[in-house]
PDB file of N, CA and C in Angstrom:
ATOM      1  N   UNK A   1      54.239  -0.204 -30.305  1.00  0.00           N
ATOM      2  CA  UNK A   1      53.377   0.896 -30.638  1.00  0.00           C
ATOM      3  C   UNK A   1      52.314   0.470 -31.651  1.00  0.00           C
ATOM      4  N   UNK A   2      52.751  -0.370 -32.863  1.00  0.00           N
ATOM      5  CA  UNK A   2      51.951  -0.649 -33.985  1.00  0.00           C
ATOM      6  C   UNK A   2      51.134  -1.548 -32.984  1.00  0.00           C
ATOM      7  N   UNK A   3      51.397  -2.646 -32.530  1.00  0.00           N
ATOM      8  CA  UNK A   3      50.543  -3.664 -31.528  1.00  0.00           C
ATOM      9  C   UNK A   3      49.343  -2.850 -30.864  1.00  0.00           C
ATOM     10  N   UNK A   4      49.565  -1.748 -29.965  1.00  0.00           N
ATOM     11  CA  UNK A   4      48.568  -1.124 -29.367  1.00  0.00           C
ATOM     12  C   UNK A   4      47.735  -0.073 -30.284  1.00  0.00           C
ATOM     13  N   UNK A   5      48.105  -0.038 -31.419  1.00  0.00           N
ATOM     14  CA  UNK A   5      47.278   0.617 -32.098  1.00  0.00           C
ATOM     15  C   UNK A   5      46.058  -0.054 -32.424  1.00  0.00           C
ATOM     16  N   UNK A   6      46.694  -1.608 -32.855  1.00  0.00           N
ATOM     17  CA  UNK A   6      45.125  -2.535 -33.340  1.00  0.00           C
ATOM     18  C   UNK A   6      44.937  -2.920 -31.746  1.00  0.00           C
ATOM     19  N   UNK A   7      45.366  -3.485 -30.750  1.00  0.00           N
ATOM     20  CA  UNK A   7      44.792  -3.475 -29.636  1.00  0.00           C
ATOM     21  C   UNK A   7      43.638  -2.998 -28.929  1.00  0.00           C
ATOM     22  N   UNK A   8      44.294  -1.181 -29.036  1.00  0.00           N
ATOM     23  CA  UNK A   8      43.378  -0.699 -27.896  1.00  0.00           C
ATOM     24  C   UNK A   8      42.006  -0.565 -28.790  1.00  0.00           C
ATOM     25  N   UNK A   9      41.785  -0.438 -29.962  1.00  0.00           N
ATOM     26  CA  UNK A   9      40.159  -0.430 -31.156  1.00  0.00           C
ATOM     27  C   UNK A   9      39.875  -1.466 -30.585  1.00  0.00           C
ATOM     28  N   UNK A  10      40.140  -2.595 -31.003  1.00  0.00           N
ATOM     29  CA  UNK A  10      39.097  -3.846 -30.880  1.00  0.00           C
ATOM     30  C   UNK A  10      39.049  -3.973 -29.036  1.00  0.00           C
ATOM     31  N   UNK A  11      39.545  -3.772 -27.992  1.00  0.00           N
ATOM     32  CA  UNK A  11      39.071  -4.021 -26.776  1.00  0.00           C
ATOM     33  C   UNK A  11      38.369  -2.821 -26.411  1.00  0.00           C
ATOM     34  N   UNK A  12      38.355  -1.714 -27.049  1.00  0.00           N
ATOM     35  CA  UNK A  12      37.280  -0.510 -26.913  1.00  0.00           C
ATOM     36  C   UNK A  12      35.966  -0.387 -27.263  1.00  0.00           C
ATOM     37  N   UNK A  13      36.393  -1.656 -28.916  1.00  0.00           N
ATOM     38  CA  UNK A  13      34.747  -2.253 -29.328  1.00  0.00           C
ATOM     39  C   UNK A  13      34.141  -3.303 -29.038  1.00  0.00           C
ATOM     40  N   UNK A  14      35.004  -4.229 -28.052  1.00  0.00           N
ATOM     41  CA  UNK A  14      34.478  -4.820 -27.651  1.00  0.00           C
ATOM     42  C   UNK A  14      34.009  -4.393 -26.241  1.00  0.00           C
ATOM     43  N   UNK A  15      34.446  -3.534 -25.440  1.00  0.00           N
ATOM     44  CA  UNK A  15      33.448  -3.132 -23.969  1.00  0.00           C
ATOM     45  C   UNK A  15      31.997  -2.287 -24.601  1.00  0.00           C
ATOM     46  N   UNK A  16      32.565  -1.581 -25.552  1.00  0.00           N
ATOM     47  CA  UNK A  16      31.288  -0.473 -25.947  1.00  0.00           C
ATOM     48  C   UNK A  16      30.016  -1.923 -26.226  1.00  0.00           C
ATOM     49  N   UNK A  17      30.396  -2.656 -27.253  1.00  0.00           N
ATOM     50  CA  UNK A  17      29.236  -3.694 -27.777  1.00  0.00           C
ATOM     51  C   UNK A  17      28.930  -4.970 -26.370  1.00  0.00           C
ATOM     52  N   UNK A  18      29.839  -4.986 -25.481  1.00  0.00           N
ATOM     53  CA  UNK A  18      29.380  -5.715 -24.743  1.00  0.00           C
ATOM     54  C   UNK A  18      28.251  -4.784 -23.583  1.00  0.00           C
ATOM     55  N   UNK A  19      28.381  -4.151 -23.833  1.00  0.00           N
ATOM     56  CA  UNK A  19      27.362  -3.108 -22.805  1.00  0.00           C
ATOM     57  C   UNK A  19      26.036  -2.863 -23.451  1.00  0.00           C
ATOM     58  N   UNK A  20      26.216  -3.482 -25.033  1.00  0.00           N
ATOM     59  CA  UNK A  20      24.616  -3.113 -25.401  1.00  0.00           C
ATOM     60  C   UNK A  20      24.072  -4.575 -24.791  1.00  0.00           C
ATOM     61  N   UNK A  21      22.362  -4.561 -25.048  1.00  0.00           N
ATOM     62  CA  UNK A  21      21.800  -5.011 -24.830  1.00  0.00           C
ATOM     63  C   UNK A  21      20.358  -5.204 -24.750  1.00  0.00           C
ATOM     64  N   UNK A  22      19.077  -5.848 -24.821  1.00  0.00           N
ATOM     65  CA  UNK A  22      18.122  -5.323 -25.086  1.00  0.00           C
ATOM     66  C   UNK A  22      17.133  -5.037 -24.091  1.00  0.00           C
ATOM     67  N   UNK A  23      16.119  -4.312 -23.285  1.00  0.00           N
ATOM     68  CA  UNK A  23      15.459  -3.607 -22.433  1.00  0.00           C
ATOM     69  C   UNK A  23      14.810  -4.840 -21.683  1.00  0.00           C
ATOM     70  N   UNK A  24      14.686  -5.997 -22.754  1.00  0.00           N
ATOM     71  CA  UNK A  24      13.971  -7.019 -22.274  1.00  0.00           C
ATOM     72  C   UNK A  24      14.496  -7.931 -21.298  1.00  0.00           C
ATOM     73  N   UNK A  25      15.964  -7.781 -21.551  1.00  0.00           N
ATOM     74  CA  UNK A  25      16.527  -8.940 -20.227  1.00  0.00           C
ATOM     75  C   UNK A  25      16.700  -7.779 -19.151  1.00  0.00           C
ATOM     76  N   UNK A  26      16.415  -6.582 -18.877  1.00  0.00           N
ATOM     77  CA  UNK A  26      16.474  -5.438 -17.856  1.00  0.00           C
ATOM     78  C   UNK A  26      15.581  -5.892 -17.430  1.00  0.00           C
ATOM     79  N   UNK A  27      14.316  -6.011 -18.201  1.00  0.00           N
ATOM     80  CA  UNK A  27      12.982  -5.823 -17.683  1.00  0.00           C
ATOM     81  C   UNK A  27      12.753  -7.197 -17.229  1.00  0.00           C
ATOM     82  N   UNK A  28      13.239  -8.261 -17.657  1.00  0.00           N
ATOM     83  CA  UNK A  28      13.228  -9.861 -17.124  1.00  0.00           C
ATOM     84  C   UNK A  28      13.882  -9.478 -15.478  1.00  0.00           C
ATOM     85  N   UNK A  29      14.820  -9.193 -15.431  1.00  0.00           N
ATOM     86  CA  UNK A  29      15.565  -9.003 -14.331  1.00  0.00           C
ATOM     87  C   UNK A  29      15.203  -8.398 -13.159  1.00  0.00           C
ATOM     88  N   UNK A  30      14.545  -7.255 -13.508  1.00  0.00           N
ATOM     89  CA  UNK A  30      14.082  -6.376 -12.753  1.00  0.00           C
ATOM     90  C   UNK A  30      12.379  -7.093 -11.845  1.00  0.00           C
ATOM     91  N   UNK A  31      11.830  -7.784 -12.870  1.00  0.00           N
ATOM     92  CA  UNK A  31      10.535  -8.439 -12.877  1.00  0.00           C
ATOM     93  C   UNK A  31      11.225  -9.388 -12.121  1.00  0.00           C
ATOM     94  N   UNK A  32      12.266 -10.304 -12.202  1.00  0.00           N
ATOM     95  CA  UNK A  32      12.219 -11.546 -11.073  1.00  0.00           C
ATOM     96  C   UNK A  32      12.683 -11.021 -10.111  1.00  0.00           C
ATOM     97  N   UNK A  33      13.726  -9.878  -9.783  1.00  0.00           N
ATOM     98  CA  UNK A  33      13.772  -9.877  -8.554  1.00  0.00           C
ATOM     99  C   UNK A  33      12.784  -9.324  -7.944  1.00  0.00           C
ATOM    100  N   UNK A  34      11.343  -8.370  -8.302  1.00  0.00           N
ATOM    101  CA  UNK A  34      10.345  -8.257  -7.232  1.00  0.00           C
ATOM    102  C   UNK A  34       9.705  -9.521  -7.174  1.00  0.00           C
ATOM    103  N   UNK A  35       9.769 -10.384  -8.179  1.00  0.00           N
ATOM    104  CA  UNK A  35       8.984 -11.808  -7.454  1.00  0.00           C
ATOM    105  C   UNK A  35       9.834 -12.376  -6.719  1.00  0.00           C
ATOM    106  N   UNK A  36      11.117 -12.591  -6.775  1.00  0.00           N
ATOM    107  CA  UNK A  36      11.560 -13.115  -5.414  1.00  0.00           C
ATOM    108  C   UNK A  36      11.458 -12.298  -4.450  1.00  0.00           C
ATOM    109  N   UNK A  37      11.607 -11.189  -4.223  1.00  0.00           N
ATOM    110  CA  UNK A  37      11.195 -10.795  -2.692  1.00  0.00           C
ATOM    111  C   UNK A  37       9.904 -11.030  -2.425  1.00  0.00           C
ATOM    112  N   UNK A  38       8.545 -10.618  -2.832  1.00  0.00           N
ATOM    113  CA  UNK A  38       7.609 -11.298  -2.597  1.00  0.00           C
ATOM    114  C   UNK A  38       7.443 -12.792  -2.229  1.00  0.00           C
ATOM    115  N   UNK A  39       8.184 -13.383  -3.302  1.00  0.00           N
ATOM    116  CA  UNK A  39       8.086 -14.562  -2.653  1.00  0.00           C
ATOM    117  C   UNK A  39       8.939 -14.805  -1.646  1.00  0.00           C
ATOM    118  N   UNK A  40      10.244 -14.033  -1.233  1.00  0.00           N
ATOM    119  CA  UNK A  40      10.502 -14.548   0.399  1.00  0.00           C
ATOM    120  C   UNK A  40       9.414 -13.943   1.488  1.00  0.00           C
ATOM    121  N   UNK A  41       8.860 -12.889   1.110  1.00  0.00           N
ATOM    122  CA  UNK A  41       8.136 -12.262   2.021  1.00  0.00           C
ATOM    123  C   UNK A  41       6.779 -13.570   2.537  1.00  0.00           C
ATOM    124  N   UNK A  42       6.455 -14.023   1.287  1.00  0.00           N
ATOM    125  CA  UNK A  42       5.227 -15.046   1.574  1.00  0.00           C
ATOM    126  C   UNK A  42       6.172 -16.190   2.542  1.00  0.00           C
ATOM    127  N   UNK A  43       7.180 -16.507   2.217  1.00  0.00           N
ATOM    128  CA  UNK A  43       7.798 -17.589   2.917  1.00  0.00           C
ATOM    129  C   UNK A  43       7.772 -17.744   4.111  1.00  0.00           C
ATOM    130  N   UNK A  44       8.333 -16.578   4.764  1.00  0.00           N
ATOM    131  CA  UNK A  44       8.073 -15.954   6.031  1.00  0.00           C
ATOM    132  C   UNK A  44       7.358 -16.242   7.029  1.00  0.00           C
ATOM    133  N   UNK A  45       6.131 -16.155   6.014  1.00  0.00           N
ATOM    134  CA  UNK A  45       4.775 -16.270   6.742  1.00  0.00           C
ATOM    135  C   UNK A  45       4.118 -17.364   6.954  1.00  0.00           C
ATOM    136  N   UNK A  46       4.968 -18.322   5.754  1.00  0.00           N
ATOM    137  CA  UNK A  46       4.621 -19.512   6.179  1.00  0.00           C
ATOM    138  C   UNK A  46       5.362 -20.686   7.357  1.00  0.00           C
ATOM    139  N   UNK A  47       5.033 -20.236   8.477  1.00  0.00           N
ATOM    140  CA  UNK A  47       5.580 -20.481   9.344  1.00  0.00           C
ATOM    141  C   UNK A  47       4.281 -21.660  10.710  1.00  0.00           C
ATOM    142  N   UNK A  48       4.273 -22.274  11.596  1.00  0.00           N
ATOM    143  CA  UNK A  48       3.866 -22.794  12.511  1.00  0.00           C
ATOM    144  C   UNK A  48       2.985 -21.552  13.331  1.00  0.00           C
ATOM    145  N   UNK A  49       3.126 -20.507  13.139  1.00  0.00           N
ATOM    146  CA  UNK A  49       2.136 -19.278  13.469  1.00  0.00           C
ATOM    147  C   UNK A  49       1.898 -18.737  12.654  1.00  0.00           C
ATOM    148  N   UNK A  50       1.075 -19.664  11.028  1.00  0.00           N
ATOM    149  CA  UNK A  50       1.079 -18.849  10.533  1.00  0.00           C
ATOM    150  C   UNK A  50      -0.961 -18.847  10.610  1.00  0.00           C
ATOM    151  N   UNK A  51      -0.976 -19.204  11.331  1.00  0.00           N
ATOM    152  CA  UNK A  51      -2.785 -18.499  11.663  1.00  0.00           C
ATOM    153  C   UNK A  51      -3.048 -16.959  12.662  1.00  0.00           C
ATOM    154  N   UNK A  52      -1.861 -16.385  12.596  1.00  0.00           N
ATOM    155  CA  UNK A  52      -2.138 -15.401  13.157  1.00  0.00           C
ATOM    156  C   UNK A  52      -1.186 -14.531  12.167  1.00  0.00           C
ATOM    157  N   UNK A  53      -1.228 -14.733  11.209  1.00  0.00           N
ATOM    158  CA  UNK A  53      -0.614 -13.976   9.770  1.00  0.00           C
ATOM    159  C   UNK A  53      -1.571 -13.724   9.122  1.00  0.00           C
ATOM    160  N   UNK A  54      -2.919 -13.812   9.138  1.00  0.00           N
ATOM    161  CA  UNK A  54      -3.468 -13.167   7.864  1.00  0.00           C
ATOM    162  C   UNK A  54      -3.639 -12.631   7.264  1.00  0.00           C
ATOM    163  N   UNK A  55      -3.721 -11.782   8.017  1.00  0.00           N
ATOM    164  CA  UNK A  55      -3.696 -10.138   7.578  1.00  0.00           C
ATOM    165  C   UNK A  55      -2.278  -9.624   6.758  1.00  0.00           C
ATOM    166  N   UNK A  56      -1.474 -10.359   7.117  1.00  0.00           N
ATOM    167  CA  UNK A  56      -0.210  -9.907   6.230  1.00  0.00           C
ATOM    168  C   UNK A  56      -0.072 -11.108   5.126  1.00  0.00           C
ATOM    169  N   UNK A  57      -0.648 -12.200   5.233  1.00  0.00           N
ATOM    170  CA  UNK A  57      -1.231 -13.155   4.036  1.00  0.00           C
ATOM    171  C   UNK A  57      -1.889 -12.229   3.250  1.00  0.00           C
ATOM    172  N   UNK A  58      -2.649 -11.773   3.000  1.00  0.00           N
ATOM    173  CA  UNK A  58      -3.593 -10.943   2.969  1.00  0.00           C
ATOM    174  C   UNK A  58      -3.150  -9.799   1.688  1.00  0.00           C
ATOM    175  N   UNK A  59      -2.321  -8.890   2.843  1.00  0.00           N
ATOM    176  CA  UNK A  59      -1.472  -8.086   2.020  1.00  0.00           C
ATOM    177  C   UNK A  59      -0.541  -8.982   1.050  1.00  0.00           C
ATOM    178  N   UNK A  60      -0.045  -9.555   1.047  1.00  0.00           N
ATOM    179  CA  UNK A  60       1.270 -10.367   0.307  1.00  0.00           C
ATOM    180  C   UNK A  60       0.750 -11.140  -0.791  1.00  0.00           C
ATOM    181  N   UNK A  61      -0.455 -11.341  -0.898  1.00  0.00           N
ATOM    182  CA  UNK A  61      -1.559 -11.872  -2.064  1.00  0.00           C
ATOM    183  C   UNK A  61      -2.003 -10.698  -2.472  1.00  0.00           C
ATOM    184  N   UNK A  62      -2.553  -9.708  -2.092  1.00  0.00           N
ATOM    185  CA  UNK A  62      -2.307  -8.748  -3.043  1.00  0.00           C
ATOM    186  C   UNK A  62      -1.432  -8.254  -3.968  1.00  0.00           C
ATOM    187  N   UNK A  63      -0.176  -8.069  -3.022  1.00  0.00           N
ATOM    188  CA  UNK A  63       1.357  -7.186  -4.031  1.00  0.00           C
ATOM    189  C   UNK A  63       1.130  -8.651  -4.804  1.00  0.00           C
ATOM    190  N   UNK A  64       1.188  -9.571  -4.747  1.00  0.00           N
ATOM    191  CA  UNK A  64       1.730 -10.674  -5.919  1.00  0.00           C
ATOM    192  C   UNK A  64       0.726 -10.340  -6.982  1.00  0.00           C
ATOM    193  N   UNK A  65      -0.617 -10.386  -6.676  1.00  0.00           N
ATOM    194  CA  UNK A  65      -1.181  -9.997  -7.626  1.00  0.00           C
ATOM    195  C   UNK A  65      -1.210  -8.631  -8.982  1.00  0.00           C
ATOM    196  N   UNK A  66      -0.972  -7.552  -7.976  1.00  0.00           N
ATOM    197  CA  UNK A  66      -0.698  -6.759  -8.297  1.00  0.00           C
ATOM    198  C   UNK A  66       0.948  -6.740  -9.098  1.00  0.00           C
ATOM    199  N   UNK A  67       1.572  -7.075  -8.781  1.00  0.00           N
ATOM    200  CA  UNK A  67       2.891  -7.814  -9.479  1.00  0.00           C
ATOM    201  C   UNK A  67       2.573  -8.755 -10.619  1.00  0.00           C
ATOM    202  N   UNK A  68       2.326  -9.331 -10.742  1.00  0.00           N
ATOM    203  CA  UNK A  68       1.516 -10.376 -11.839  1.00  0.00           C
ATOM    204  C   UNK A  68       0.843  -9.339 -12.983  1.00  0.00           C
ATOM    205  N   UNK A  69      -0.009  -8.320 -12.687  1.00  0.00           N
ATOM    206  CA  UNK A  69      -0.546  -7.828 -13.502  1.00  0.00           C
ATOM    207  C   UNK A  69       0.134  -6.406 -13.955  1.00  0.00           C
ATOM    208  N   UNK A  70       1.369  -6.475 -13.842  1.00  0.00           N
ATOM    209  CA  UNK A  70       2.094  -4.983 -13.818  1.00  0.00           C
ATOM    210  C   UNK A  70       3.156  -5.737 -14.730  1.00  0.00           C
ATOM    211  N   UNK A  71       3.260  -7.000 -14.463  1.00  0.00           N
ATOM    212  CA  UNK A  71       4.278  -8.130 -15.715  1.00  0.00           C
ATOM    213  C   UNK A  71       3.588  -8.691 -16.550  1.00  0.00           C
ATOM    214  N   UNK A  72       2.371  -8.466 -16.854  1.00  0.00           N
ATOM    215  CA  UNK A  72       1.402  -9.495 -17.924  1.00  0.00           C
ATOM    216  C   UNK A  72       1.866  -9.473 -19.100  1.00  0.00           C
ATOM    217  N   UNK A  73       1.983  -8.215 -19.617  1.00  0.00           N
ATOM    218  CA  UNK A  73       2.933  -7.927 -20.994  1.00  0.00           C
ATOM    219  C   UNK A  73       4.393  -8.787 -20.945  1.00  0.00           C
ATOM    220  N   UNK A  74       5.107  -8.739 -20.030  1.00  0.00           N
ATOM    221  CA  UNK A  74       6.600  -9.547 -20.163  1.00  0.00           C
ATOM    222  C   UNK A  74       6.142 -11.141 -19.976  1.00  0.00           C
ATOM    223  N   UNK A  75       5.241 -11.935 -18.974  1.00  0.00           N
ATOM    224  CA  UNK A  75       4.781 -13.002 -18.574  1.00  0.00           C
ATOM    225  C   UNK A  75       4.020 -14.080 -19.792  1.00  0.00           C
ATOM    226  N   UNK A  76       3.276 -13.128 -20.504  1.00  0.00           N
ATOM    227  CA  UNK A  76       2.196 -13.729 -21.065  1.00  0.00           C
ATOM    228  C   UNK A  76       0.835 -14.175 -20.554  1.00  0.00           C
ATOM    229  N   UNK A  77       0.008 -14.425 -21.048  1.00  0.00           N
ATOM    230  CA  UNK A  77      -1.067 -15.040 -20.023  1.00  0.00           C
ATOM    231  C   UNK A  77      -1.211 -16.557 -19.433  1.00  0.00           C
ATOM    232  N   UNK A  78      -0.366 -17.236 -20.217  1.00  0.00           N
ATOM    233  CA  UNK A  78       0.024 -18.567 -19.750  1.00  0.00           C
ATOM    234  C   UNK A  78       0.912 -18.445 -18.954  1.00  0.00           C
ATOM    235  N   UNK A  79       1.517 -17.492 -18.350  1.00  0.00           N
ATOM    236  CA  UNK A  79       2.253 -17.473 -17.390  1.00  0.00           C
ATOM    237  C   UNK A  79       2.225 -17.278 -16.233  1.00  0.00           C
ATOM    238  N   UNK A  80       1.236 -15.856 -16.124  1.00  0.00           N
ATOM    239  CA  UNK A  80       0.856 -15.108 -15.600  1.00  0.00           C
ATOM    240  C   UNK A  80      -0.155 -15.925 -15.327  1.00  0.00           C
ATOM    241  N   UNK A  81      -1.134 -16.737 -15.650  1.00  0.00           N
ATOM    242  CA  UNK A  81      -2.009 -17.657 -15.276  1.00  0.00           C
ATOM    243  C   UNK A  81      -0.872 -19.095 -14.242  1.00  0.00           C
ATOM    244  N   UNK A  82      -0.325 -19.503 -14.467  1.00  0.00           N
ATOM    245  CA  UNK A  82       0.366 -20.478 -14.114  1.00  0.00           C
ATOM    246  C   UNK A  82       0.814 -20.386 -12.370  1.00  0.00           C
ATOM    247  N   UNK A  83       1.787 -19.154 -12.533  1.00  0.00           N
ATOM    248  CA  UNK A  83       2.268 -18.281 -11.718  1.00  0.00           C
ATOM    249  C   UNK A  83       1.225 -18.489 -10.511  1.00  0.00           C
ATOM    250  N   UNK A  84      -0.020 -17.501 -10.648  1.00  0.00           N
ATOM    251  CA  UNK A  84      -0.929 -17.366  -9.675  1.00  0.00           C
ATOM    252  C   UNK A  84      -1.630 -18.490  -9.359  1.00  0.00           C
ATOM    253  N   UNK A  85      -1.884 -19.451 -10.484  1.00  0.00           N
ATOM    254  CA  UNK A  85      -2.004 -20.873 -10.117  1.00  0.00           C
ATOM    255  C   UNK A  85      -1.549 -21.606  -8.701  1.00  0.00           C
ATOM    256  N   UNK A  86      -0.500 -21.625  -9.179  1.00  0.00           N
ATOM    257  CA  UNK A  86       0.710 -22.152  -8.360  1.00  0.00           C
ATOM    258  C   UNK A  86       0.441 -21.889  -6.899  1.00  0.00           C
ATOM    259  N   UNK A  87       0.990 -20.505  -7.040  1.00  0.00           N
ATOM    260  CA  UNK A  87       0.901 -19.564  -5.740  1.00  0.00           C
ATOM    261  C   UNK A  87      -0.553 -19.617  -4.533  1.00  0.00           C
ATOM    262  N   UNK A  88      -1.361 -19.928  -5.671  1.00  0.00           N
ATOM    263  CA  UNK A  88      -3.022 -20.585  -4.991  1.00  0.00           C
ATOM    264  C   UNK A  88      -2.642 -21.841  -4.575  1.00  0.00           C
ATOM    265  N   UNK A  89      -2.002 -22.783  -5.255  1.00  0.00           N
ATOM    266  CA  UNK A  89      -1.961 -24.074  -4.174  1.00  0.00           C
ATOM    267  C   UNK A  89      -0.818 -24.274  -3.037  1.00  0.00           C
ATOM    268  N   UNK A  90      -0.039 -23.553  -3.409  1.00  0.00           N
ATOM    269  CA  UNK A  90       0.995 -23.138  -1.793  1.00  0.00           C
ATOM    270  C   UNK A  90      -0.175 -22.827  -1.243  1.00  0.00           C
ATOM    271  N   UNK A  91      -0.354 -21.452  -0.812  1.00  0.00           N
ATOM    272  CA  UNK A  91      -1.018 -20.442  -0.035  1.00  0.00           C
ATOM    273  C   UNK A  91      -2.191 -21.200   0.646  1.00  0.00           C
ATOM    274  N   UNK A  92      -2.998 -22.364   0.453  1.00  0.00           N
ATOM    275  CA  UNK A  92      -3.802 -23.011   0.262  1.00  0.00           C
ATOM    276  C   UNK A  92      -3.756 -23.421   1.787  1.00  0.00           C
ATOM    277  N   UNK A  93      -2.833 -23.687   1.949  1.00  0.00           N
ATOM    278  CA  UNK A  93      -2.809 -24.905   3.346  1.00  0.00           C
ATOM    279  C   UNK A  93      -2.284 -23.468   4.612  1.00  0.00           C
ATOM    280  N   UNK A  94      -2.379 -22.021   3.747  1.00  0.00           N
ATOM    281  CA  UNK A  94      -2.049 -21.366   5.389  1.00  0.00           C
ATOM    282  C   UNK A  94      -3.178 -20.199   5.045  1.00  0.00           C
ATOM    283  N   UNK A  95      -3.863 -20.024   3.981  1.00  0.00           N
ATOM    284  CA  UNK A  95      -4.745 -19.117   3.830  1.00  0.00           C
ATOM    285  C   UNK A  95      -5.589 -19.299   2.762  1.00  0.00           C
ATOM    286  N   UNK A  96      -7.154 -19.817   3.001  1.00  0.00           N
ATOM    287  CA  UNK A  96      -7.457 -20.211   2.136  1.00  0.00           C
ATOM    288  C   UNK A  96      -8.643 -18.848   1.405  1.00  0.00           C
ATOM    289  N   UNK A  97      -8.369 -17.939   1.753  1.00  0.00           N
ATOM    290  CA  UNK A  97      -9.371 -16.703   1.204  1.00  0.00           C
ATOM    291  C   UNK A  97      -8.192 -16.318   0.294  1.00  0.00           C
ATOM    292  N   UNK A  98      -7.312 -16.205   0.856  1.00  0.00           N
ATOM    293  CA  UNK A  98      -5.873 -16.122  -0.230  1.00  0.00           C
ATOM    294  C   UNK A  98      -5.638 -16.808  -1.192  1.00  0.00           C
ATOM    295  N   UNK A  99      -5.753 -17.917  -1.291  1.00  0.00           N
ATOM    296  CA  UNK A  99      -6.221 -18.926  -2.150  1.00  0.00           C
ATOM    297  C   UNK A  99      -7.006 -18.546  -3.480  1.00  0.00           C
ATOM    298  N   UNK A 100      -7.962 -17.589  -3.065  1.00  0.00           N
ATOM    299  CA  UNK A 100      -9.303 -18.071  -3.669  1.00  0.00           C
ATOM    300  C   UNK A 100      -9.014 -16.467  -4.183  1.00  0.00           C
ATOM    301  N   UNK A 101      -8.708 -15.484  -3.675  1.00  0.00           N
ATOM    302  CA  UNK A 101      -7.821 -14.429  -4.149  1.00  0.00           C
ATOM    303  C   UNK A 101      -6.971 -14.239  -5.558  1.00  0.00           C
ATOM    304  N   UNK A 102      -6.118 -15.606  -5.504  1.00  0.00           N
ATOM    305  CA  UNK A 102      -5.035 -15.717  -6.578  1.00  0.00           C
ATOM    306  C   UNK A 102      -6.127 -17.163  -7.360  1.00  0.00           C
ATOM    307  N   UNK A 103      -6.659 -17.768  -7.078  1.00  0.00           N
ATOM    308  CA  UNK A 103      -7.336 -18.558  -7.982  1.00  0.00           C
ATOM    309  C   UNK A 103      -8.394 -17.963  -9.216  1.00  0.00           C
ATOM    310  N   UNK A 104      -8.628 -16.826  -8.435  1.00  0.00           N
ATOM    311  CA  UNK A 104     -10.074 -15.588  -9.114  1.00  0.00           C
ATOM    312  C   UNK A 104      -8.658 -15.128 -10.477  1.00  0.00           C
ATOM    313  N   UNK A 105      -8.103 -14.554  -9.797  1.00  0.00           N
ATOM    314  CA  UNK A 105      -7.271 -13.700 -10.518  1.00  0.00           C
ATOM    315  C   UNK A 105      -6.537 -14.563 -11.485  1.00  0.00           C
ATOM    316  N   UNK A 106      -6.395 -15.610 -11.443  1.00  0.00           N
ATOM    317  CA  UNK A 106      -5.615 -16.304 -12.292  1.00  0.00           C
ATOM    318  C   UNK A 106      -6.951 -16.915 -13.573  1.00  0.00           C
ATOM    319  N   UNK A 107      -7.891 -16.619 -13.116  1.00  0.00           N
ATOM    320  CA  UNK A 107      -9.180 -16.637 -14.223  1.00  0.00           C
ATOM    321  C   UNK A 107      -9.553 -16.209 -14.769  1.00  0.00           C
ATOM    322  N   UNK A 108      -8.860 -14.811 -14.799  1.00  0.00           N
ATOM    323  CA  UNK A 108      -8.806 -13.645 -15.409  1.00  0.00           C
ATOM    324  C   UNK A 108      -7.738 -13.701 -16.900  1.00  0.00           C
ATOM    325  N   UNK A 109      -7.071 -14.544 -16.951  1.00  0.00           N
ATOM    326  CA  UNK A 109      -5.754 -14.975 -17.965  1.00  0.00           C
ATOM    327  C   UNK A 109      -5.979 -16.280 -18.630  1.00  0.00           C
TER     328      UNK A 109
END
């Protein structure tokens, strides 16, 4: 009885304090998983047909962008510059207006 008295406190304070946490690894979390789906979505497309994708190239350089600039505050601008960098020299070899899309925008940071 005396045993579960100090027991059940400290494993009660420890679930309560393990459940805190700060908004920022939510918001980390939440932020990579829409960049990974975007980025499987671009993957997709990069495929042996992907000259008859543009139009959904197209779209999918937008949301990233638009994603990029909805995380600038969590990213930074060296990041958020990097990021779209990047994403301009993939995109490069299956869409090059897309390219030039995320190259603009990454000039912006």
């Amino acid at each position: 009885m005396r045993i579960s008295r100090t027991i059940v406190p400290v494993l009660l304070a420890a679930a309560l304090l393990g459940g805190c946490g700060d908004n920022k690894s939510a918001d980390q979390k939440a932020m990579n998983y829409k960049f990974e789906a975007i980025d499987y979505e671009i993957s997709r497309l990069e495929t042996v047909t992907s000259q008859y994708n543009d139009a959904h190239f197209s779209a999918a350089t937008k949301k990233y962008i638009a994603l990029v600039r909805q995380y600038h505050d969590v990213l930074g601008p060296e990041e958020a510059r990097r990021r779209l960098s990047d994403r301009a020299d993939e995109i490069s070899a299956f869409c090059l207006p897309c390219a030039g899309m995320l190259a603009d925008a990454a000039k912006s940071y």
